[in-house]
N, C-alpha and C. Protein backbone atom coordinates (compact mmCIF):
# COMPACT_ATOMS: atom_id res chain seq x y z
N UNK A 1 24.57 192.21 144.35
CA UNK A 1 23.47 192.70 143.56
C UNK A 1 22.53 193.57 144.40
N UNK A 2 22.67 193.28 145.72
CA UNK A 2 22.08 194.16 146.51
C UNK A 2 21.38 195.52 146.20
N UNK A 3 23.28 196.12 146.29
CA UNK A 3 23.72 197.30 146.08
C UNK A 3 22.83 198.09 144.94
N UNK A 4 22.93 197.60 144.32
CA UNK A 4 22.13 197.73 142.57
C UNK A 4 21.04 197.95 142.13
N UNK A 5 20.16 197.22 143.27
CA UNK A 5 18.96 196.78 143.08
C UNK A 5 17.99 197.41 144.56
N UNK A 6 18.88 198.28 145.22
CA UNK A 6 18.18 199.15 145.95
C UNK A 6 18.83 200.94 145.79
N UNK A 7 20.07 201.01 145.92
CA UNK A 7 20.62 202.11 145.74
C UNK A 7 21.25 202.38 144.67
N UNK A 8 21.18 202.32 143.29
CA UNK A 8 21.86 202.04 141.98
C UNK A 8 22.36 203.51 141.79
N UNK A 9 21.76 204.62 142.12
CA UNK A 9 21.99 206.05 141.96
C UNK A 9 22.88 206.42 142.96
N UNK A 10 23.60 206.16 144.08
CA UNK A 10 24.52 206.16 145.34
C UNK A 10 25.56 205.42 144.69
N UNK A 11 25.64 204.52 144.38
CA UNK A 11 26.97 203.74 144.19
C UNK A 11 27.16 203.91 142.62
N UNK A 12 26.20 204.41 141.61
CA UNK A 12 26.41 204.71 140.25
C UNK A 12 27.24 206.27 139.87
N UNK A 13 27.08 206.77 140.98
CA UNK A 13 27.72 208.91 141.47
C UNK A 13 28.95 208.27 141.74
N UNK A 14 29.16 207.62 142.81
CA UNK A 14 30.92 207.04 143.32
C UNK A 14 31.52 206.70 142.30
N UNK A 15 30.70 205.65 141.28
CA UNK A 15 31.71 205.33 139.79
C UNK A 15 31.90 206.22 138.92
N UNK A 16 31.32 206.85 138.61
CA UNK A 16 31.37 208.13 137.45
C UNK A 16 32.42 209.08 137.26
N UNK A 17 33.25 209.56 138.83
CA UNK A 17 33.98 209.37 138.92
C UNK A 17 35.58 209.18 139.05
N UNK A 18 35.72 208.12 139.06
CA UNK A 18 36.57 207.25 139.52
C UNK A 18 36.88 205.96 138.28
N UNK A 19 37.93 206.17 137.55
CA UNK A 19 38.17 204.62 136.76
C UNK A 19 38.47 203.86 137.39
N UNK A 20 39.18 204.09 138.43
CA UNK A 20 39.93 202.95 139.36
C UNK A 20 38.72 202.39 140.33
N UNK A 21 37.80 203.52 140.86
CA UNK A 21 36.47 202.22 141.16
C UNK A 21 35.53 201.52 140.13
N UNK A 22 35.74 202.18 139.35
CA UNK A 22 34.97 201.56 138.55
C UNK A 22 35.11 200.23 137.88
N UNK A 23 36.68 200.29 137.74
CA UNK A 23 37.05 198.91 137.62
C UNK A 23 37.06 197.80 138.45
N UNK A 24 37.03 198.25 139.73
CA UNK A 24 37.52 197.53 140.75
C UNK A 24 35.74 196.87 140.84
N UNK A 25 34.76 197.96 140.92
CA UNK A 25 33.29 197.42 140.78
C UNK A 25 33.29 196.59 140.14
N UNK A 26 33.49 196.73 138.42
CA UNK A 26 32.82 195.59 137.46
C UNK A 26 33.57 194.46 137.90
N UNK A 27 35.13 194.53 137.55
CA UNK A 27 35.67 193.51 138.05
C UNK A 27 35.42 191.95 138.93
N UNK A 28 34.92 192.43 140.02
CA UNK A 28 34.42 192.00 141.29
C UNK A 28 33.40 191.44 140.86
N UNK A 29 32.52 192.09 139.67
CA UNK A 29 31.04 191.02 139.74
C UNK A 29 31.61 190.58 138.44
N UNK A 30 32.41 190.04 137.85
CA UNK A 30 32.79 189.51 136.78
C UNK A 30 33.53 188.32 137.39
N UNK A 31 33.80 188.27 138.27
CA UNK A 31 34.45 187.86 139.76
C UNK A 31 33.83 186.76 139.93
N UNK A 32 33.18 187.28 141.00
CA UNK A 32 32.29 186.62 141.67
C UNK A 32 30.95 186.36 141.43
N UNK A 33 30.41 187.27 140.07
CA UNK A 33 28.97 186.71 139.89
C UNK A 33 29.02 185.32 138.16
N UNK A 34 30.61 185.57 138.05
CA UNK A 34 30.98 183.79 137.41
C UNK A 34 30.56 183.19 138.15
N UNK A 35 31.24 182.74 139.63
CA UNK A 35 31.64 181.55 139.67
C UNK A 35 31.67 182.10 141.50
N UNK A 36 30.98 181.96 142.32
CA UNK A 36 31.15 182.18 143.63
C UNK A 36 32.22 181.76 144.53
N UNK A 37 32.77 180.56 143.82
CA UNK A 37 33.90 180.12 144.21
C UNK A 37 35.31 181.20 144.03
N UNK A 38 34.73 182.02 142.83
CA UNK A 38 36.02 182.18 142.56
C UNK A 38 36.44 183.60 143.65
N UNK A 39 35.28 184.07 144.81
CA UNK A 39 36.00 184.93 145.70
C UNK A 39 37.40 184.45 146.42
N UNK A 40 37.57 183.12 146.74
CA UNK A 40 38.22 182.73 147.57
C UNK A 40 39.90 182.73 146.39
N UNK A 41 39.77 183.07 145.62
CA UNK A 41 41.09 183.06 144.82
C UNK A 41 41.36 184.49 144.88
N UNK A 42 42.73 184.14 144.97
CA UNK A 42 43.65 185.98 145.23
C UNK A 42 43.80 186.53 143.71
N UNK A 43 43.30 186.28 142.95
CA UNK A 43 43.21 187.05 141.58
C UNK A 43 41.53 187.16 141.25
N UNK A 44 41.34 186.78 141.58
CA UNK A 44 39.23 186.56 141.77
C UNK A 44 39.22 185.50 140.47
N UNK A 45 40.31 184.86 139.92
CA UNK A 45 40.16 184.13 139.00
C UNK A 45 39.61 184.73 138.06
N UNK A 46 39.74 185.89 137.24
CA UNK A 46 39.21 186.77 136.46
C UNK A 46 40.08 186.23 134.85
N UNK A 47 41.05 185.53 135.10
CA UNK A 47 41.31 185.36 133.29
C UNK A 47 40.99 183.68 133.27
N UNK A 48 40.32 183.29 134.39
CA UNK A 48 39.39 182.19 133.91
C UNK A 48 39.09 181.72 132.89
N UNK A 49 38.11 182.84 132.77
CA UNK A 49 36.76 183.02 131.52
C UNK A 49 36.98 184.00 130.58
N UNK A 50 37.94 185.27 130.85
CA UNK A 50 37.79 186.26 130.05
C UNK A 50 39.40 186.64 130.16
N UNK A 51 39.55 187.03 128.83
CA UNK A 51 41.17 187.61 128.84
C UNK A 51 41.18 188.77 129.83
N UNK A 52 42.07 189.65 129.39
CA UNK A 52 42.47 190.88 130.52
C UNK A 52 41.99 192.19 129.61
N UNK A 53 41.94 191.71 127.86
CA UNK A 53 41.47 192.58 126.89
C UNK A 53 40.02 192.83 127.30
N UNK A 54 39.68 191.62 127.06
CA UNK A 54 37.61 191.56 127.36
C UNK A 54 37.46 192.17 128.49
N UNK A 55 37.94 191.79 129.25
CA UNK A 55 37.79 192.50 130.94
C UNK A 55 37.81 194.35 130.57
N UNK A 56 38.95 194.65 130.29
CA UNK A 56 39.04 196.34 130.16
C UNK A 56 38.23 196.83 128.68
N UNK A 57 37.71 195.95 127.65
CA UNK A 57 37.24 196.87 126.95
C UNK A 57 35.80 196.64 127.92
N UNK A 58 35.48 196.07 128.91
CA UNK A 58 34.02 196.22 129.00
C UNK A 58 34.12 197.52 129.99
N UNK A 59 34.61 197.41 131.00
CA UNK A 59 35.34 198.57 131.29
C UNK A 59 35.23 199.85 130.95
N UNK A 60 35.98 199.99 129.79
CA UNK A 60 35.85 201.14 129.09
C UNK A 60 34.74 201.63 128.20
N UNK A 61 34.30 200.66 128.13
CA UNK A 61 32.43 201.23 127.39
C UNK A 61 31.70 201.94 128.79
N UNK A 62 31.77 201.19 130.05
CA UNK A 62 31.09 201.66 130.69
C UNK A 62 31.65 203.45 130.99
N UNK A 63 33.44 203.43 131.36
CA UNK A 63 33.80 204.31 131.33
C UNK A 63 32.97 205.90 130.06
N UNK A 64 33.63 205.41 129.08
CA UNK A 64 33.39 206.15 127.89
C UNK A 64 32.53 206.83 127.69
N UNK A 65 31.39 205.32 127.90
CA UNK A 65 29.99 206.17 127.45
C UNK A 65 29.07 206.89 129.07
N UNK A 66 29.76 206.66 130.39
CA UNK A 66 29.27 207.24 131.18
C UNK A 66 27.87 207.00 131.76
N UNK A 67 28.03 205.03 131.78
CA UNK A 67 26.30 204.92 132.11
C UNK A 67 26.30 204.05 133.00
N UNK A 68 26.81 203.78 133.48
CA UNK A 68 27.06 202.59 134.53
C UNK A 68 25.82 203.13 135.66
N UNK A 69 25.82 204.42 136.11
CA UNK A 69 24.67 204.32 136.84
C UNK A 69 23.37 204.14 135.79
N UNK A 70 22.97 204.53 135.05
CA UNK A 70 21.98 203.86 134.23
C UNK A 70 21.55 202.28 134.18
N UNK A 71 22.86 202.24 134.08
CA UNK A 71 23.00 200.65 133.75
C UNK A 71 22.45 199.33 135.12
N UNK A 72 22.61 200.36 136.37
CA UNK A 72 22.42 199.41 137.18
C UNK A 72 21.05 200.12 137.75
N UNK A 73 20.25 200.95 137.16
CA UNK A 73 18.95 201.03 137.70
C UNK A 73 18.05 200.33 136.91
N UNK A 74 18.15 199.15 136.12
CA UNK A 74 17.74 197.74 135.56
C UNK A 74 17.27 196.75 136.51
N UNK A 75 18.46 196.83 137.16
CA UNK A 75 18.00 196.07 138.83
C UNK A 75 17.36 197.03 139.58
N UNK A 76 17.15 197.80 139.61
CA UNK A 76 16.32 198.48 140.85
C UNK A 76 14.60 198.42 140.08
N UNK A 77 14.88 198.63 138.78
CA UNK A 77 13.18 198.76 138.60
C UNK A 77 12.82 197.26 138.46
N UNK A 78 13.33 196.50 137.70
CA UNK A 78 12.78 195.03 138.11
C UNK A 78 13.00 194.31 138.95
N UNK A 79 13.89 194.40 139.99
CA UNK A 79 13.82 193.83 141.33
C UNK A 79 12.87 194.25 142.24
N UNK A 80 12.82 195.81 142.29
CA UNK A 80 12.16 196.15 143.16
C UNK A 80 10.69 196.05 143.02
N UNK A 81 10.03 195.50 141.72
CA UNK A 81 8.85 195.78 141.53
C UNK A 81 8.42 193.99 140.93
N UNK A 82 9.28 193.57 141.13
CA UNK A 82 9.29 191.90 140.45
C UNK A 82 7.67 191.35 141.18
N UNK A 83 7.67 191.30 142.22
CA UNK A 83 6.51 190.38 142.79
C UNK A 83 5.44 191.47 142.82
N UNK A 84 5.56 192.46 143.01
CA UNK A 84 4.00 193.35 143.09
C UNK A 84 3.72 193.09 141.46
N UNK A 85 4.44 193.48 140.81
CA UNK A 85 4.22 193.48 139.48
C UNK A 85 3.45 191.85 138.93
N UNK A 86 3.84 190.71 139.53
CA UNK A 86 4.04 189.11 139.48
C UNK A 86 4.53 189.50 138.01
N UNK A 87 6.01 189.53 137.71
CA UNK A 87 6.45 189.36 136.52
C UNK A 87 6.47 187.91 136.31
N UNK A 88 6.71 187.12 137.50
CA UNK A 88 6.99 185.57 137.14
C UNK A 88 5.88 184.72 136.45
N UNK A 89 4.38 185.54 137.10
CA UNK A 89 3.19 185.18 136.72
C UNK A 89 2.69 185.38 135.27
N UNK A 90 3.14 186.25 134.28
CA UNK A 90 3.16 186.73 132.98
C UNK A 90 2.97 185.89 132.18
N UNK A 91 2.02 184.46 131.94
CA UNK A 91 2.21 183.47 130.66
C UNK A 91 2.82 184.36 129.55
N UNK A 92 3.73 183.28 128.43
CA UNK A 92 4.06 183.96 126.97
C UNK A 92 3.12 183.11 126.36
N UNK A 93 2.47 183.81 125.19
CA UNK A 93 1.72 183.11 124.60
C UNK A 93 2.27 181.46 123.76
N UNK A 94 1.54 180.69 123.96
CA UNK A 94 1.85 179.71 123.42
C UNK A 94 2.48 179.25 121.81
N UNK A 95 1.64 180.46 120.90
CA UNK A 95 2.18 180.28 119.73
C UNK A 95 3.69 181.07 119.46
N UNK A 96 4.15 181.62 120.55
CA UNK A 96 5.79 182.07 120.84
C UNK A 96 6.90 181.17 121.52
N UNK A 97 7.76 180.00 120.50
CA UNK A 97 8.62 179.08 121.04
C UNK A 97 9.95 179.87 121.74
N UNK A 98 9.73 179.24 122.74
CA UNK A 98 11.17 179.63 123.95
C UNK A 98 11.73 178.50 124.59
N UNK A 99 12.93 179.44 124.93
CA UNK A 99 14.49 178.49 125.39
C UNK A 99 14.64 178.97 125.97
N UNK A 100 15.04 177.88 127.39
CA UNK A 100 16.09 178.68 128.69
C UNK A 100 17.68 178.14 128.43
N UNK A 101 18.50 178.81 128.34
CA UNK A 101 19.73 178.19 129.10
C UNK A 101 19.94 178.63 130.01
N UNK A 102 19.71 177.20 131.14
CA UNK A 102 19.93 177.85 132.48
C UNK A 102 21.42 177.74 133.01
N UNK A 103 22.34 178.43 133.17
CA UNK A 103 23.31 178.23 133.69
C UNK A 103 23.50 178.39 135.11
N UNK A 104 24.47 177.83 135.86
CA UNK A 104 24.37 176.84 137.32
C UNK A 104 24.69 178.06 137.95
N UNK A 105 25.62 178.93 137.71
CA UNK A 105 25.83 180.05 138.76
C UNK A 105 25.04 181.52 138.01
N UNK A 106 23.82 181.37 137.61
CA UNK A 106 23.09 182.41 137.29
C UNK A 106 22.72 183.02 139.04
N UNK A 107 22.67 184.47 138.59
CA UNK A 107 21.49 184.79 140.26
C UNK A 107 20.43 184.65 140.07
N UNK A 108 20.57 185.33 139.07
CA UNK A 108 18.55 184.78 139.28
C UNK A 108 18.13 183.65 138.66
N UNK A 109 17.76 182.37 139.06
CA UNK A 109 17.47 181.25 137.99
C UNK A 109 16.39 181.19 138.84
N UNK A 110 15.62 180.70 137.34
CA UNK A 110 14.20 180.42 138.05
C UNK A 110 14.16 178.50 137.55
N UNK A 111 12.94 178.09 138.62
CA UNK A 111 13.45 176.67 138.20
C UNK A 111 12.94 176.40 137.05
N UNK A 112 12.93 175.05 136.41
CA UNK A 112 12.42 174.13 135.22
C UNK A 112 10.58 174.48 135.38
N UNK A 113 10.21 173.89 136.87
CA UNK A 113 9.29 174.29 136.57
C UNK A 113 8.33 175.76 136.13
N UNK A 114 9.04 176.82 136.99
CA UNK A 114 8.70 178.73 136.47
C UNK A 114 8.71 178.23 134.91
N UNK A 115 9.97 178.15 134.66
CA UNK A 115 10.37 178.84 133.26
C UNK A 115 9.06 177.73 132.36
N UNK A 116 8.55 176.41 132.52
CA UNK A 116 7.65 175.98 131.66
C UNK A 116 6.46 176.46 132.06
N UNK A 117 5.66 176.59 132.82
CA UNK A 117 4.66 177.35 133.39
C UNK A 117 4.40 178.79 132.45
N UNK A 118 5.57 179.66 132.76
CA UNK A 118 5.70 180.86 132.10
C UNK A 118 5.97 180.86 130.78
N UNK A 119 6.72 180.55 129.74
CA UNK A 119 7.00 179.75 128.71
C UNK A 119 6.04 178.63 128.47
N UNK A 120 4.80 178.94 128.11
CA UNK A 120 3.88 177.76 127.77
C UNK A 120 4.12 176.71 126.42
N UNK A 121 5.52 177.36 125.72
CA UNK A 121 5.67 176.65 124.62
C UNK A 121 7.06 176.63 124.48
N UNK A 122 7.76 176.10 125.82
CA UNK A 122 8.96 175.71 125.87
C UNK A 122 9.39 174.66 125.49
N UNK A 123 10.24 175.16 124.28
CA UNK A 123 10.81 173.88 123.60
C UNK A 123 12.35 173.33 123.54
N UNK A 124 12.77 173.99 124.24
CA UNK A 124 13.97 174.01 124.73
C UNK A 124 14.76 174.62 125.93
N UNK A 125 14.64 173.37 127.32
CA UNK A 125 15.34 173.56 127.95
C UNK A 125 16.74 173.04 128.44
N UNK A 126 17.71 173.86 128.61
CA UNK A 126 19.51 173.76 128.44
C UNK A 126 19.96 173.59 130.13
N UNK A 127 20.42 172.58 130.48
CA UNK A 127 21.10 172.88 132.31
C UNK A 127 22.40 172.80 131.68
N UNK A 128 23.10 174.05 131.70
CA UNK A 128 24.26 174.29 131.10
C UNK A 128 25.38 173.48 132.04
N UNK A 129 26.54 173.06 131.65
CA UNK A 129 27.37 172.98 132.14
C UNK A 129 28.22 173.55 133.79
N UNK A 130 28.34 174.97 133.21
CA UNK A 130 28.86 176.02 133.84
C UNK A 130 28.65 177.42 133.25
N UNK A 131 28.67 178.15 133.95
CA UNK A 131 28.85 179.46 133.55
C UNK A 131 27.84 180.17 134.32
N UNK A 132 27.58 181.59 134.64
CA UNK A 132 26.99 182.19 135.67
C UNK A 132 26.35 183.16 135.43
N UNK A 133 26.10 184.85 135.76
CA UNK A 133 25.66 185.64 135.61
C UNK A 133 25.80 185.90 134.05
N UNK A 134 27.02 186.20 133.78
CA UNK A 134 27.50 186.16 132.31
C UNK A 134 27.18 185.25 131.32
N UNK A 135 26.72 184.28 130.99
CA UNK A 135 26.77 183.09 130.46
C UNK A 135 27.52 183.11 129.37
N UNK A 136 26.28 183.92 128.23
CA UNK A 136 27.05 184.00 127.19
C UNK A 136 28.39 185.01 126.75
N UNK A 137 28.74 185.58 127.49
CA UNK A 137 30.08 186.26 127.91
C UNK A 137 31.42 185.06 128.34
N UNK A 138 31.29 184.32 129.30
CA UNK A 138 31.96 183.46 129.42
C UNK A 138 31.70 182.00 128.71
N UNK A 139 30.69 181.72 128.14
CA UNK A 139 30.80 180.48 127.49
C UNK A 139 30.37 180.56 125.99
N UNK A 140 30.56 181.22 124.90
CA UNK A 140 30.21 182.16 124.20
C UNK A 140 29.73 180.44 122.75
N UNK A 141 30.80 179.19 123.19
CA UNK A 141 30.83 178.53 122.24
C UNK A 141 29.12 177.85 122.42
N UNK A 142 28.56 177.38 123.98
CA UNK A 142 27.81 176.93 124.83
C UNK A 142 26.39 177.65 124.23
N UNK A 143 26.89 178.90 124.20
CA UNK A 143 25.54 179.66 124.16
C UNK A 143 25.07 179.36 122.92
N UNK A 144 26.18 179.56 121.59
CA UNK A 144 26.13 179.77 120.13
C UNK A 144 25.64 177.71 119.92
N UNK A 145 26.18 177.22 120.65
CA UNK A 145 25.39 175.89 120.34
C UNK A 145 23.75 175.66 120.92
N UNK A 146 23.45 176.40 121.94
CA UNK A 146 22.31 175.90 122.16
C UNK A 146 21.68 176.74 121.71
N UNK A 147 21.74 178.24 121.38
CA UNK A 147 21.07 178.97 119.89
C UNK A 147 20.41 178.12 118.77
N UNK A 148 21.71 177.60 118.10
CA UNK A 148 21.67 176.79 117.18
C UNK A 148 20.55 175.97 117.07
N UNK A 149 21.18 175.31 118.30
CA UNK A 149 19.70 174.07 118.79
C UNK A 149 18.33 174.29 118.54
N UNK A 150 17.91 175.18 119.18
CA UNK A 150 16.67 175.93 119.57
C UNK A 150 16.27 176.21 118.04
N UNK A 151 17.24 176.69 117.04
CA UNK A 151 16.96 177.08 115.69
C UNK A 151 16.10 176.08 115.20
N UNK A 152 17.08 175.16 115.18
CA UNK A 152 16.98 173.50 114.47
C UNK A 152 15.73 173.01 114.87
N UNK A 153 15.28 173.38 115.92
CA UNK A 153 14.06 172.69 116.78
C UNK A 153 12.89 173.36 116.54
N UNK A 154 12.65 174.72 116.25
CA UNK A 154 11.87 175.54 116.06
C UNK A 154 11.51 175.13 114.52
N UNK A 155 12.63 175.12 113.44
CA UNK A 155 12.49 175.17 112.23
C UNK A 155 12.07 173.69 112.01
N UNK A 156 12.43 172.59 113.02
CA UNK A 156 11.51 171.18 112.57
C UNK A 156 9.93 171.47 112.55
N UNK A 157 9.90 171.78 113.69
CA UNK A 157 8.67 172.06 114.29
C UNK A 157 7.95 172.63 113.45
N UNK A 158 8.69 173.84 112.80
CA UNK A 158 7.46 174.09 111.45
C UNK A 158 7.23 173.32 110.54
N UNK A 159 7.99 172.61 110.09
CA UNK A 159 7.79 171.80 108.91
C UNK A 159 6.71 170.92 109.25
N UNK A 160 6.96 170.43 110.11
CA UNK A 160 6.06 169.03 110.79
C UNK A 160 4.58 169.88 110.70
N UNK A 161 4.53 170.96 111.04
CA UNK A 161 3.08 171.50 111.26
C UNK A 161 2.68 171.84 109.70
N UNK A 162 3.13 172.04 108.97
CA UNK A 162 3.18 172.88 107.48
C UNK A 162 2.39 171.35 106.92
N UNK A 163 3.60 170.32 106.81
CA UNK A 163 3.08 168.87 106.47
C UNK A 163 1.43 168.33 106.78
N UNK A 164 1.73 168.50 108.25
CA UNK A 164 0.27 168.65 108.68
C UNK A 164 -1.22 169.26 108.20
N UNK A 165 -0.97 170.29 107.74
CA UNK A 165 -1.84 171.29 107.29
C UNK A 165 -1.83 170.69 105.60
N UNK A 166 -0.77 170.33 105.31
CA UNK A 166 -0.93 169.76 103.75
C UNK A 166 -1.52 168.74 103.94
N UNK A 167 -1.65 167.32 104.19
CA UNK A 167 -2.32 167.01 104.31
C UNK A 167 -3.81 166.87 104.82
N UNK A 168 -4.19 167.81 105.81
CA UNK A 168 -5.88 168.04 106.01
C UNK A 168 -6.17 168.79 105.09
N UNK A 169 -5.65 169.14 104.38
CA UNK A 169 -6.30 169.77 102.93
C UNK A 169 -7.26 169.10 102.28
């Protein structure tokens, strides 16, 4: 992520291109920003999590539409500006309910405590199983359940307050 998040315009010119680096780029962090373990496997363990279809159509969007350097100057403006900026410091307002799913091989995870601090009306927090940079890419059933969750929890939550208000009437 380095790479990305300081020189995104240098290594985004090399892919543009090149399909064969370009694949070999995404690849690699589809790779290794799953599952860190999975460098040490001679296939990077890439049909793990994702067929060989999912793998090349993502691929080919980046190909196609020609943005991959775009795409990785995301990390350069919020990495590089994360703490001057104190993005971490940002309260969400309280009357806005939020969910983390934190998954175990994320890069950037922030802990239980950030995310409630910042999230002042966190009502749902997830320590996922597995899954990593990608989450909902590789655990797609994981994600769509703790969606769900968060739904269910939000939509009690109103009722209970609605009830509330009916009665101090």
């Amino acid at each position: 992520m380095h790479i990305q998040s300081t020189k995104p315009d240098t290594v985004g010119a090399a892919l543009v291109d090149s399909p064969v680096g370009l694949a070999a780029y995404l690849l690699e962090k589809f790779s290794t920003w799953t599952n860190p373990d999975y460098v040490t496997k001679s296939d990077g363990a890439l049909t793990q999590k994702f067929t060989m279809d999912e793998l090349l159509t993502n691929v080919m969007i980046y190909w196609t539409s020609n943005n991959v350097a775009s795409s990785m100057r995301f990390y350069k403006e919020t990495m590089a500006k994360f703490y001057e900026l104190q993005l971490d410091q940002i309260p969400v307002s309280e009357s806005v309910p939020a969910a983390v799913a934190d998954f175990p091989h994320e890069l950037m995870r922030g802990s239980r405590a950030l995310n409630a601090y910042q999230y002042r009306n966190l009502v749902q927090y997830t320590d996922m199983p597995r899954g990593g940079h990608f989450g909902a890419f590789e655990e797609p059933q994981l994600m769509s359940d703790d969606i769900k969750s968060f739904a269910r929890k939000v939509l009690d939550l109103e009722a209970i307050e609605k009830s509330k208000q009916k009665t101090t009437k």
